[in-house]
N, C-alpha and C. Protein backbone atom coordinates (compact mmCIF):
# COMPACT_ATOMS: atom_id res chain seq x y z
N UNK A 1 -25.73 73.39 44.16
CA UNK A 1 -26.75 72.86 45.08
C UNK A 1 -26.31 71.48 45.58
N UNK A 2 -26.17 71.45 47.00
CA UNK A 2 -26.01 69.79 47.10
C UNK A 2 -27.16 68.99 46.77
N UNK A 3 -26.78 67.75 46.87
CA UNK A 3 -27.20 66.68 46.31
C UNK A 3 -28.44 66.05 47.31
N UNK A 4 -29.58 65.66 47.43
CA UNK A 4 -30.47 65.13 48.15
C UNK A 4 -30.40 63.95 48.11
N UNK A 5 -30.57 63.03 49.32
CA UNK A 5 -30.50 61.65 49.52
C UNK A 5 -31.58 61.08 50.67
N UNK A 6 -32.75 61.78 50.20
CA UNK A 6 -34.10 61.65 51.16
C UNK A 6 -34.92 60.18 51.11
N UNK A 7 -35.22 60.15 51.78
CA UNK A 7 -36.62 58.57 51.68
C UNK A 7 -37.09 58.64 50.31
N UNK A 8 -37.63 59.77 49.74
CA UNK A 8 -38.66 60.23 48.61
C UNK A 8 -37.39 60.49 47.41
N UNK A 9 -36.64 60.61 47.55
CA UNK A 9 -35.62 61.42 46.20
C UNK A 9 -35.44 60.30 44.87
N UNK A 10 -35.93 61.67 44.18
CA UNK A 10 -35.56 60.45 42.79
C UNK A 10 -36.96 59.95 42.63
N UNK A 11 -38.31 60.00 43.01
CA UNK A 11 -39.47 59.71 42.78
C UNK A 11 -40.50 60.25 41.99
N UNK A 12 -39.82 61.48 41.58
CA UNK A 12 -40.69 62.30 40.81
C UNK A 12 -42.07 62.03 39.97
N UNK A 13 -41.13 61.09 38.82
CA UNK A 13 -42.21 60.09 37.71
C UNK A 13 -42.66 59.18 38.33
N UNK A 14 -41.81 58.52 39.17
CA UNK A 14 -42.18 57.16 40.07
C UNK A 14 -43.60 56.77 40.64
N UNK A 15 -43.76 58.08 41.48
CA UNK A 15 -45.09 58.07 42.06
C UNK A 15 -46.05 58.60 41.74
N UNK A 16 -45.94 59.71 40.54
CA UNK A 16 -47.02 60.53 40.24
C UNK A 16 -48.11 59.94 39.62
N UNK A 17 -49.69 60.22 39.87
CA UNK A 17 -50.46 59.63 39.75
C UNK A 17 -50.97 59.58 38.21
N UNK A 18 -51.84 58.39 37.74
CA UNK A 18 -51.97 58.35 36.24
C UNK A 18 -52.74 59.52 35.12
N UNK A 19 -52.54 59.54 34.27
CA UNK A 19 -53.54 60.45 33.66
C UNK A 19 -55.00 60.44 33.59
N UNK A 20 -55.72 61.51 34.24
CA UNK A 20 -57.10 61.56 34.97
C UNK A 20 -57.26 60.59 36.08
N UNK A 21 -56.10 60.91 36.54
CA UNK A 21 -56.42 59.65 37.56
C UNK A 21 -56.00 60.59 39.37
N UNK A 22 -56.02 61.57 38.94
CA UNK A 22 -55.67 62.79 40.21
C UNK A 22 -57.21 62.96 40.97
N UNK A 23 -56.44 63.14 42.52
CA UNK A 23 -58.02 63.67 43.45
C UNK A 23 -57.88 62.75 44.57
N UNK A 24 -58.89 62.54 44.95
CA UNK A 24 -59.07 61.77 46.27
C UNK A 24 -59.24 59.85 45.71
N UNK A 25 -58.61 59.38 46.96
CA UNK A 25 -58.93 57.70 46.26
C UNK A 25 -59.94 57.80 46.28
N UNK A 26 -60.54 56.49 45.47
CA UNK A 26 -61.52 55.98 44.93
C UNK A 26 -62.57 54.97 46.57
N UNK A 27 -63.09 54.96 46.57
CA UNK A 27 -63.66 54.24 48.59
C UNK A 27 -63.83 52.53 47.87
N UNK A 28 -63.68 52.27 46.55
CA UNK A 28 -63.81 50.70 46.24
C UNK A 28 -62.74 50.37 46.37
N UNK A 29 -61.13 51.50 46.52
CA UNK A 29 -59.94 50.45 46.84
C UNK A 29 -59.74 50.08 48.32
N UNK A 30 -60.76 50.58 49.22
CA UNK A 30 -60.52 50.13 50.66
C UNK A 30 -61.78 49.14 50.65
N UNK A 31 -62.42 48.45 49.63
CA UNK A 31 -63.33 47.43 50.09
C UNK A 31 -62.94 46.05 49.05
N UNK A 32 -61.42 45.90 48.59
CA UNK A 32 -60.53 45.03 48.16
C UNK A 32 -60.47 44.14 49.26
N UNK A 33 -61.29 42.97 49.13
CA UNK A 33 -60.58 42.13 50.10
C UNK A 33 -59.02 40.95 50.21
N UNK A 34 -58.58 41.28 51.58
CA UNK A 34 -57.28 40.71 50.89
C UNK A 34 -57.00 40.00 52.31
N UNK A 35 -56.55 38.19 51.82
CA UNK A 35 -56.26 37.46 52.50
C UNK A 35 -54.99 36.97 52.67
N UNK A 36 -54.28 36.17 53.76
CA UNK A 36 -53.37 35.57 53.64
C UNK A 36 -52.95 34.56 52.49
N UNK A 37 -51.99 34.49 52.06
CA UNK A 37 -51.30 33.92 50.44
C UNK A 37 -51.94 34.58 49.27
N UNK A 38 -52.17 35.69 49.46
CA UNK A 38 -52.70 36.16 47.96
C UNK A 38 -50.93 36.70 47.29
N UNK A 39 -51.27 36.70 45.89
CA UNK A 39 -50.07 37.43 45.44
C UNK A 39 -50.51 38.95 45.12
N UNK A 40 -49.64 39.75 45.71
CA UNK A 40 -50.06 41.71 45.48
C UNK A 40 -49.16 42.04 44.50
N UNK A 41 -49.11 43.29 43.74
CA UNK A 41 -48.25 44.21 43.36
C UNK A 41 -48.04 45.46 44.21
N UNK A 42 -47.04 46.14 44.59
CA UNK A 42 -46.98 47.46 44.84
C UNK A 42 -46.70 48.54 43.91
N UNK A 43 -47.56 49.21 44.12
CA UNK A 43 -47.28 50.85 43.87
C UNK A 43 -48.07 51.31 44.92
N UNK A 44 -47.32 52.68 44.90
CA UNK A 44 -47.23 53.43 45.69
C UNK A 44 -47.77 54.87 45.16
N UNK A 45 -49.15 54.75 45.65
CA UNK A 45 -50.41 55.87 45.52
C UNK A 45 -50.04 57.08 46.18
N UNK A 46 -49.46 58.00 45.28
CA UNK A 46 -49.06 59.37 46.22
C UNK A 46 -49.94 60.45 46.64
N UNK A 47 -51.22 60.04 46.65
CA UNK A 47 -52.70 61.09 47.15
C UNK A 47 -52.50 60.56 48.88
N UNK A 48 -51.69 59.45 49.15
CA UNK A 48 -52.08 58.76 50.41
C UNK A 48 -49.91 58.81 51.32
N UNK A 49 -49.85 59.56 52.18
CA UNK A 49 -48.45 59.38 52.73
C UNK A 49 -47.95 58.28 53.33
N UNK A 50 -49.25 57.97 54.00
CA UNK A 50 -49.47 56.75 55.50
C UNK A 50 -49.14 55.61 54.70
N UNK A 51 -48.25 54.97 55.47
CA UNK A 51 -48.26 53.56 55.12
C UNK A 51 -47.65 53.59 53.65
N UNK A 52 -47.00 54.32 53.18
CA UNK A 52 -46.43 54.40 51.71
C UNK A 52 -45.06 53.55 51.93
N UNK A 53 -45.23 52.54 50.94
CA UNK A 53 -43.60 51.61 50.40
C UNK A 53 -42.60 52.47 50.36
N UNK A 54 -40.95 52.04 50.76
CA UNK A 54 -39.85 52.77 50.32
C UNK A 54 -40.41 52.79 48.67
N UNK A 55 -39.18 53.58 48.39
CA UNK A 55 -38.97 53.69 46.66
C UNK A 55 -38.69 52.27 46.30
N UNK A 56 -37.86 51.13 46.89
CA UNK A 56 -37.19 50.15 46.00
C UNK A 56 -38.01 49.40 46.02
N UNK A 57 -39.43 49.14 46.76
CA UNK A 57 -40.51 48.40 46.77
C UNK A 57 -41.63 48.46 45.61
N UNK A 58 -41.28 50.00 45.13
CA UNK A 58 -42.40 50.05 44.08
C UNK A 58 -41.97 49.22 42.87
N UNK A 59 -43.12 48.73 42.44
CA UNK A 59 -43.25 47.97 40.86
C UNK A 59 -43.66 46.27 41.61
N UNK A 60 -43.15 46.09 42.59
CA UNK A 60 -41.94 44.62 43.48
C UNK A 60 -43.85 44.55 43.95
N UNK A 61 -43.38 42.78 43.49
CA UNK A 61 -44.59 41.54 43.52
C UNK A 61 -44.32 40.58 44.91
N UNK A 62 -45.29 40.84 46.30
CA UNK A 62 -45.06 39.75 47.25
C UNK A 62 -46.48 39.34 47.51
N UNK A 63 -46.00 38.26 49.04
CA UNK A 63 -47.12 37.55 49.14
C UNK A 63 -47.45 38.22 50.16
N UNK A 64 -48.83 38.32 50.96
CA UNK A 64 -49.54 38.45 51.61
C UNK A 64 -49.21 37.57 53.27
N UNK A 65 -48.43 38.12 54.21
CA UNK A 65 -48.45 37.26 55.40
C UNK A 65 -49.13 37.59 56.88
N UNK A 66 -49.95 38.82 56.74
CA UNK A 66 -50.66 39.83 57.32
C UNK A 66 -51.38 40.08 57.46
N UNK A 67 -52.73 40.71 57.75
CA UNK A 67 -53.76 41.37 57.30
C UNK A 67 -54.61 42.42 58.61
N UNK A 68 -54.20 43.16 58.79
CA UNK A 68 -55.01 44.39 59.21
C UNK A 68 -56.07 45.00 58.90
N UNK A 69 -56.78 45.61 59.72
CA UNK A 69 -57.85 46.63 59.46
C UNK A 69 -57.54 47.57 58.51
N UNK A 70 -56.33 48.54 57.98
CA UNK A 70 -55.93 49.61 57.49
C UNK A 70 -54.77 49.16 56.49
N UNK A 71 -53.97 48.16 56.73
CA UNK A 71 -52.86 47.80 55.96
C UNK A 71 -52.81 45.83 56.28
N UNK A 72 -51.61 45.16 55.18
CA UNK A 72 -50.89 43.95 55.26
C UNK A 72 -49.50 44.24 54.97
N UNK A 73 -49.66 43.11 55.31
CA UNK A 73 -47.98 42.60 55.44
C UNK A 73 -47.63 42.15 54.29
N UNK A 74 -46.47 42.20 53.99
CA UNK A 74 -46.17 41.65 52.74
C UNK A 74 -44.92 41.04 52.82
N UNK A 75 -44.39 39.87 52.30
CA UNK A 75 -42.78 39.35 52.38
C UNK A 75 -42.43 39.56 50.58
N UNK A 76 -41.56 40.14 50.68
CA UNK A 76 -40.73 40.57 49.11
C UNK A 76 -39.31 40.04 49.24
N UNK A 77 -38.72 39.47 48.08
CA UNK A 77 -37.54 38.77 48.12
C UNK A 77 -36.88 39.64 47.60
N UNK A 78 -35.39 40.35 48.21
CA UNK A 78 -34.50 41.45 48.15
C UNK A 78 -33.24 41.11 47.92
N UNK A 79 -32.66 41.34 46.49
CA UNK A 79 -31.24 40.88 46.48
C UNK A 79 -30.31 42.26 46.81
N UNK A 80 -29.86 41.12 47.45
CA UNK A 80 -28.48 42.21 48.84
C UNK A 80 -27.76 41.55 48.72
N UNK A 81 -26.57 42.09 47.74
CA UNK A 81 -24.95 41.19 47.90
C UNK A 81 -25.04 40.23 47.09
N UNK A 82 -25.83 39.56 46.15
CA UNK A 82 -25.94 38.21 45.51
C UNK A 82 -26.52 37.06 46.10
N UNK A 83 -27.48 37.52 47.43
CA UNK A 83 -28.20 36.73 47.86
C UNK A 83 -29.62 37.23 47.95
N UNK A 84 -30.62 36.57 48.23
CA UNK A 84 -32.26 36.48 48.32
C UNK A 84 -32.27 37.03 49.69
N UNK A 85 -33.01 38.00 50.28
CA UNK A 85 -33.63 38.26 51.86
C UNK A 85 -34.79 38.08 51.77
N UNK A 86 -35.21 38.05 52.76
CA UNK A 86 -37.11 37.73 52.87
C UNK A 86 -37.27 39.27 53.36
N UNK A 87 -37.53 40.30 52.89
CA UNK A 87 -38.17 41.15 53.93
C UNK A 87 -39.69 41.43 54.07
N UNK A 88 -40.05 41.56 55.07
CA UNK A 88 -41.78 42.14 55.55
C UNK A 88 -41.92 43.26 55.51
N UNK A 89 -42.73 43.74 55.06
CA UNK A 89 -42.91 45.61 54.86
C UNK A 89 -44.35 45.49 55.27
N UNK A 90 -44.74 46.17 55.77
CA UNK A 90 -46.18 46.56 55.95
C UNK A 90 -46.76 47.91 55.37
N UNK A 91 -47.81 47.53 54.90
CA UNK A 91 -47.91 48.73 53.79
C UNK A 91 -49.22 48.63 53.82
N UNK A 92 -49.92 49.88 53.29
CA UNK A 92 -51.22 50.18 53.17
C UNK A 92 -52.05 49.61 52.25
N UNK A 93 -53.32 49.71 52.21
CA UNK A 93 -53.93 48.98 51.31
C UNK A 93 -54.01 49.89 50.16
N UNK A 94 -54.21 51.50 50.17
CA UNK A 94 -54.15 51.87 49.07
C UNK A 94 -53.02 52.09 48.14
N UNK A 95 -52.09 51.36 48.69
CA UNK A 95 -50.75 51.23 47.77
C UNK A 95 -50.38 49.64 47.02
N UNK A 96 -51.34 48.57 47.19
CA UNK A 96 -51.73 47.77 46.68
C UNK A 96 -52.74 47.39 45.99
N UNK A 97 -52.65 45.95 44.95
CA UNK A 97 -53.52 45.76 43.98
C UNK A 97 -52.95 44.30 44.10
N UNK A 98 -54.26 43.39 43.49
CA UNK A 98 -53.86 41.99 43.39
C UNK A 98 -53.02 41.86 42.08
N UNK A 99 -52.37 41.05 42.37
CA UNK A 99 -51.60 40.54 40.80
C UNK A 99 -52.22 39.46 39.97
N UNK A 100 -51.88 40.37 38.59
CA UNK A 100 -52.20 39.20 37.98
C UNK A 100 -51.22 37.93 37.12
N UNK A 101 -50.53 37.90 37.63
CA UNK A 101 -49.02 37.16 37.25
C UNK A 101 -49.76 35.83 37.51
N UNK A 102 -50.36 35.54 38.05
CA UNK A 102 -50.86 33.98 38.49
C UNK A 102 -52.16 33.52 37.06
N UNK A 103 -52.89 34.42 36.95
CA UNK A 103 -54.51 34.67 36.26
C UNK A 103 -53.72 33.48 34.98
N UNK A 104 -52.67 33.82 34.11
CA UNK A 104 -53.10 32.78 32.84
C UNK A 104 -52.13 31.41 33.33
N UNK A 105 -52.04 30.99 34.84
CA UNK A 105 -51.56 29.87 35.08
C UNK A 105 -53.16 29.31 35.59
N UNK A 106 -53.60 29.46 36.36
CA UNK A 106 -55.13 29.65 36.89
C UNK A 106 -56.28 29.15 35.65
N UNK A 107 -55.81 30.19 34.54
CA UNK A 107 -57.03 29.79 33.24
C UNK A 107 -56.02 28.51 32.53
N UNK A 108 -55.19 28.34 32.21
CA UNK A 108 -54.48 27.57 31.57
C UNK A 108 -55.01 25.66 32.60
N UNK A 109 -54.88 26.24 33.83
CA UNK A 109 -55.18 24.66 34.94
C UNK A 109 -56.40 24.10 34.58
N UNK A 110 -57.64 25.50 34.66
CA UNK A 110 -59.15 25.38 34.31
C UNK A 110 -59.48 24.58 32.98
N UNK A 111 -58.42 25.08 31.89
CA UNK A 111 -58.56 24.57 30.67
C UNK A 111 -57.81 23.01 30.42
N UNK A 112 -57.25 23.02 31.27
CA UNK A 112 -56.51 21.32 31.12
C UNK A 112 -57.27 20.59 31.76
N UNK A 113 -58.01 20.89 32.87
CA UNK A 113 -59.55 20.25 33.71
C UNK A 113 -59.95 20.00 32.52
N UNK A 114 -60.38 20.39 32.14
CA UNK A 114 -62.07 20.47 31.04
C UNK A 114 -61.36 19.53 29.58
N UNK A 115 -60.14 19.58 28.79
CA UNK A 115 -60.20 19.08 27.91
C UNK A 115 -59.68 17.28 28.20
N UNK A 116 -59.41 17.66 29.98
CA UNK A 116 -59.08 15.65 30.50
C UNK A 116 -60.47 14.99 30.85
N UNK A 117 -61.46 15.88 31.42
CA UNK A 117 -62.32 15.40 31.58
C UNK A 117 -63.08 15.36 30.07
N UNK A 118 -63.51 15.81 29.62
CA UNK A 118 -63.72 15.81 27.63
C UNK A 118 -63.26 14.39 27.10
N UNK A 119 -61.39 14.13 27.44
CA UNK A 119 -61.18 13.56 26.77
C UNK A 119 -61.16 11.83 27.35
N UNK A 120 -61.53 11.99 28.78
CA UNK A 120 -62.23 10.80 29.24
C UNK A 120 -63.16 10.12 29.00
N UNK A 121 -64.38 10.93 28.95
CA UNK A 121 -65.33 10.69 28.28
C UNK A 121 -65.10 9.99 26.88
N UNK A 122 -64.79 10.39 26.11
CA UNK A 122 -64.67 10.00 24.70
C UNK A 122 -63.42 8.81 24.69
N UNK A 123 -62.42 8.59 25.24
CA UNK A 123 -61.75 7.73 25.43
C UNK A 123 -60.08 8.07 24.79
N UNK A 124 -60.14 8.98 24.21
CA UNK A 124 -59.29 9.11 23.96
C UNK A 124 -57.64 10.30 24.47
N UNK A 125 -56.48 10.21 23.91
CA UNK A 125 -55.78 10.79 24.72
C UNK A 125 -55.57 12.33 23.83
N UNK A 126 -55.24 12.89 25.26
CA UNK A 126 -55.24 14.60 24.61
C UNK A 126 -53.68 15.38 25.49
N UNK A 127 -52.98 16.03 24.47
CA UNK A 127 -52.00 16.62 25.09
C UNK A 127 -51.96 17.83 25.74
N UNK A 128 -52.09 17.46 26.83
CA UNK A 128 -51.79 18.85 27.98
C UNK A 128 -50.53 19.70 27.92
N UNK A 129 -49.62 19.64 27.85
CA UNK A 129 -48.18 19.79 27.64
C UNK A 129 -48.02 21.31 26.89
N UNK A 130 -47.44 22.50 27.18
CA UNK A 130 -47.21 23.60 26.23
C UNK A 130 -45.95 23.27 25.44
N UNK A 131 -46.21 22.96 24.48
CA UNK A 131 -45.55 23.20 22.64
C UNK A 131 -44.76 24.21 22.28
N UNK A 132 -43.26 24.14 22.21
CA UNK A 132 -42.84 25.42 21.78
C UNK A 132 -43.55 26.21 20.11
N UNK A 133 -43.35 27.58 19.84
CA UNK A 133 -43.98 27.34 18.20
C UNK A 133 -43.03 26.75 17.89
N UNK A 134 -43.32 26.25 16.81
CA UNK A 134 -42.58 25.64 15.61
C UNK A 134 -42.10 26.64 14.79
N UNK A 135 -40.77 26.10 13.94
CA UNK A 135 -40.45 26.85 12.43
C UNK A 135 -41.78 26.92 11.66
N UNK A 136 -42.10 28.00 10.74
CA UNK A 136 -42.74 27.95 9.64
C UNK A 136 -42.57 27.21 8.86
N UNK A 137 -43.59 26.43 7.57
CA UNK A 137 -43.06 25.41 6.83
C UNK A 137 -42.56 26.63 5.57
N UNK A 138 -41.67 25.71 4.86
CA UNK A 138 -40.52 26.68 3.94
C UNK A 138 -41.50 26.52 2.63
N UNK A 139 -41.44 27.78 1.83
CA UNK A 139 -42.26 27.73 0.69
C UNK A 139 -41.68 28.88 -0.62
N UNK A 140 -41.73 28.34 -1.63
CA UNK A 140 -41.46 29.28 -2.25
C UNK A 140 -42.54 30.54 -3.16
N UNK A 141 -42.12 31.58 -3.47
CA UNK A 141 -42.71 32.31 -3.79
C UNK A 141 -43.23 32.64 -5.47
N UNK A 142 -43.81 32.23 -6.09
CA UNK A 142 -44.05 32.19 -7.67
C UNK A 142 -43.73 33.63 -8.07
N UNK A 143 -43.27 33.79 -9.32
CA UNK A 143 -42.94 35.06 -10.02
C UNK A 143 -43.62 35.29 -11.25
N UNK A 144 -44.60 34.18 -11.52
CA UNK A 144 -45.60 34.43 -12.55
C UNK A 144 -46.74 35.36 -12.25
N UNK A 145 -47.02 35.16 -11.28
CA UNK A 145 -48.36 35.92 -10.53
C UNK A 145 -48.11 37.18 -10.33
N UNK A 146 -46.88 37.22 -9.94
CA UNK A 146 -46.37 38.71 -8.77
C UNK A 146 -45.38 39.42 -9.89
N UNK A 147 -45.41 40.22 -10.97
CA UNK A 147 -45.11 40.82 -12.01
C UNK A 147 -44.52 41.61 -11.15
N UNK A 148 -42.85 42.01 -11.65
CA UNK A 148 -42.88 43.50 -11.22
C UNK A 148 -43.33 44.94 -11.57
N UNK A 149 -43.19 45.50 -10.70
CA UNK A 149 -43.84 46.90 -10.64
C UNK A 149 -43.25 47.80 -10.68
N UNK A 150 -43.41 49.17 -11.25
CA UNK A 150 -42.56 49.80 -11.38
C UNK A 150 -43.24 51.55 -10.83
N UNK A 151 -42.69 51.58 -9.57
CA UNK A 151 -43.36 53.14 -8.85
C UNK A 151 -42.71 54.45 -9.26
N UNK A 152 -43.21 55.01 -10.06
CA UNK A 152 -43.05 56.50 -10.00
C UNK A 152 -43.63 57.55 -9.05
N UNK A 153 -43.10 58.92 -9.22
CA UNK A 153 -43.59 59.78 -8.12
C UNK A 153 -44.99 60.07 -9.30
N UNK A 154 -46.25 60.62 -8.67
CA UNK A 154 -47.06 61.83 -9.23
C UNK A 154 -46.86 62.79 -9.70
N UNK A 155 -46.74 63.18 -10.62
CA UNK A 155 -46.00 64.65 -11.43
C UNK A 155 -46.68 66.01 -10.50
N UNK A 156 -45.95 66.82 -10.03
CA UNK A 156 -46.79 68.07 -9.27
C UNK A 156 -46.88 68.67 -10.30
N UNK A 157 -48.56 68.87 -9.65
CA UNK A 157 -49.40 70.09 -10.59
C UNK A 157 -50.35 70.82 -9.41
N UNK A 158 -50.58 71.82 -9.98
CA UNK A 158 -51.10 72.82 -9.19
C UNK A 158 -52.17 73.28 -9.28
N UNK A 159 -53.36 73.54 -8.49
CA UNK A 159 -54.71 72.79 -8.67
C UNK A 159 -55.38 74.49 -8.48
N UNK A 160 -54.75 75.49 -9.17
CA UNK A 160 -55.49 76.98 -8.72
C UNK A 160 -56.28 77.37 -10.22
């Protein structure tokens, strides 16, 4: 059999839809509102043809430079040759979702608000700064307490 080298080839698992998650879209993913600079994810919803991402777009995180009645625009950074491209794809809305790659930079900002203002109040200074972990502190283990043990099997017996 020759070999196929279609738009779609090689998508099999790629696009197929989740478990219980087959049928007609859902009408709350066309009332997603979506503005210029948001950050999206793509996938690519295979109940829907129109407006469907190539294959190398799926999984691939851009920004928002677009916005239509039916679809946006999106700019995705494409390495070609060992360099960055900007490309624009326009793509449907039901093949997008907001990302959440931003959400624990967002809660992390909220939470450095609140413990500067906290620590204004009270006068004192508080470190904002993320901390790598640390080593564990080194400890040793007592052998008075912790007796060894000694595991045998259960003898089989037969219970008729």
């Amino acid at each position: 059999m020759p070999h196929s080298f279609g738009y779609r080839a090689r998508t099999r698992d790629m696009f197929k839809r989740g478990f219980k998650d087959h049928g007609p879209i859902k009408l709350s993913t066309y009332l997603i509102p979506y503005r210029v600079g948001d950050i999206v994810d793509i996938k690519a919803n295979a109940a829907q043809q129109k407006g469907m991402p190539h294959k190398y777009y799926h999984g691939r995180t851009g920004i928002i430079y677009n916005v239509t009645p039916s679809a946006v625009g999106i700019i995705i950074n494409k390495v070609v040759g060992g360099r960055y491209i900007e490309k624009r794809v326009n793509i449907r809305v039901e093949h997008i979702k907001h990302s959440k790659c931003r959400q624990e930079f967002l809660d992390r900002v909220k939470r450095n608000h609140e413990a500067h203002v906290k620590a204004k109040e009270t006068g004192e200074r508080v470190q904002l700064k993320r901390i790598p972990l640390l080593p564990r502190e080194a400890h040793t283990v007592s052998s008075t307490d912790n007796a060894a043990q000694t595991i045998v099997p259960v003898p089989y017996a037969t219970t008729i």
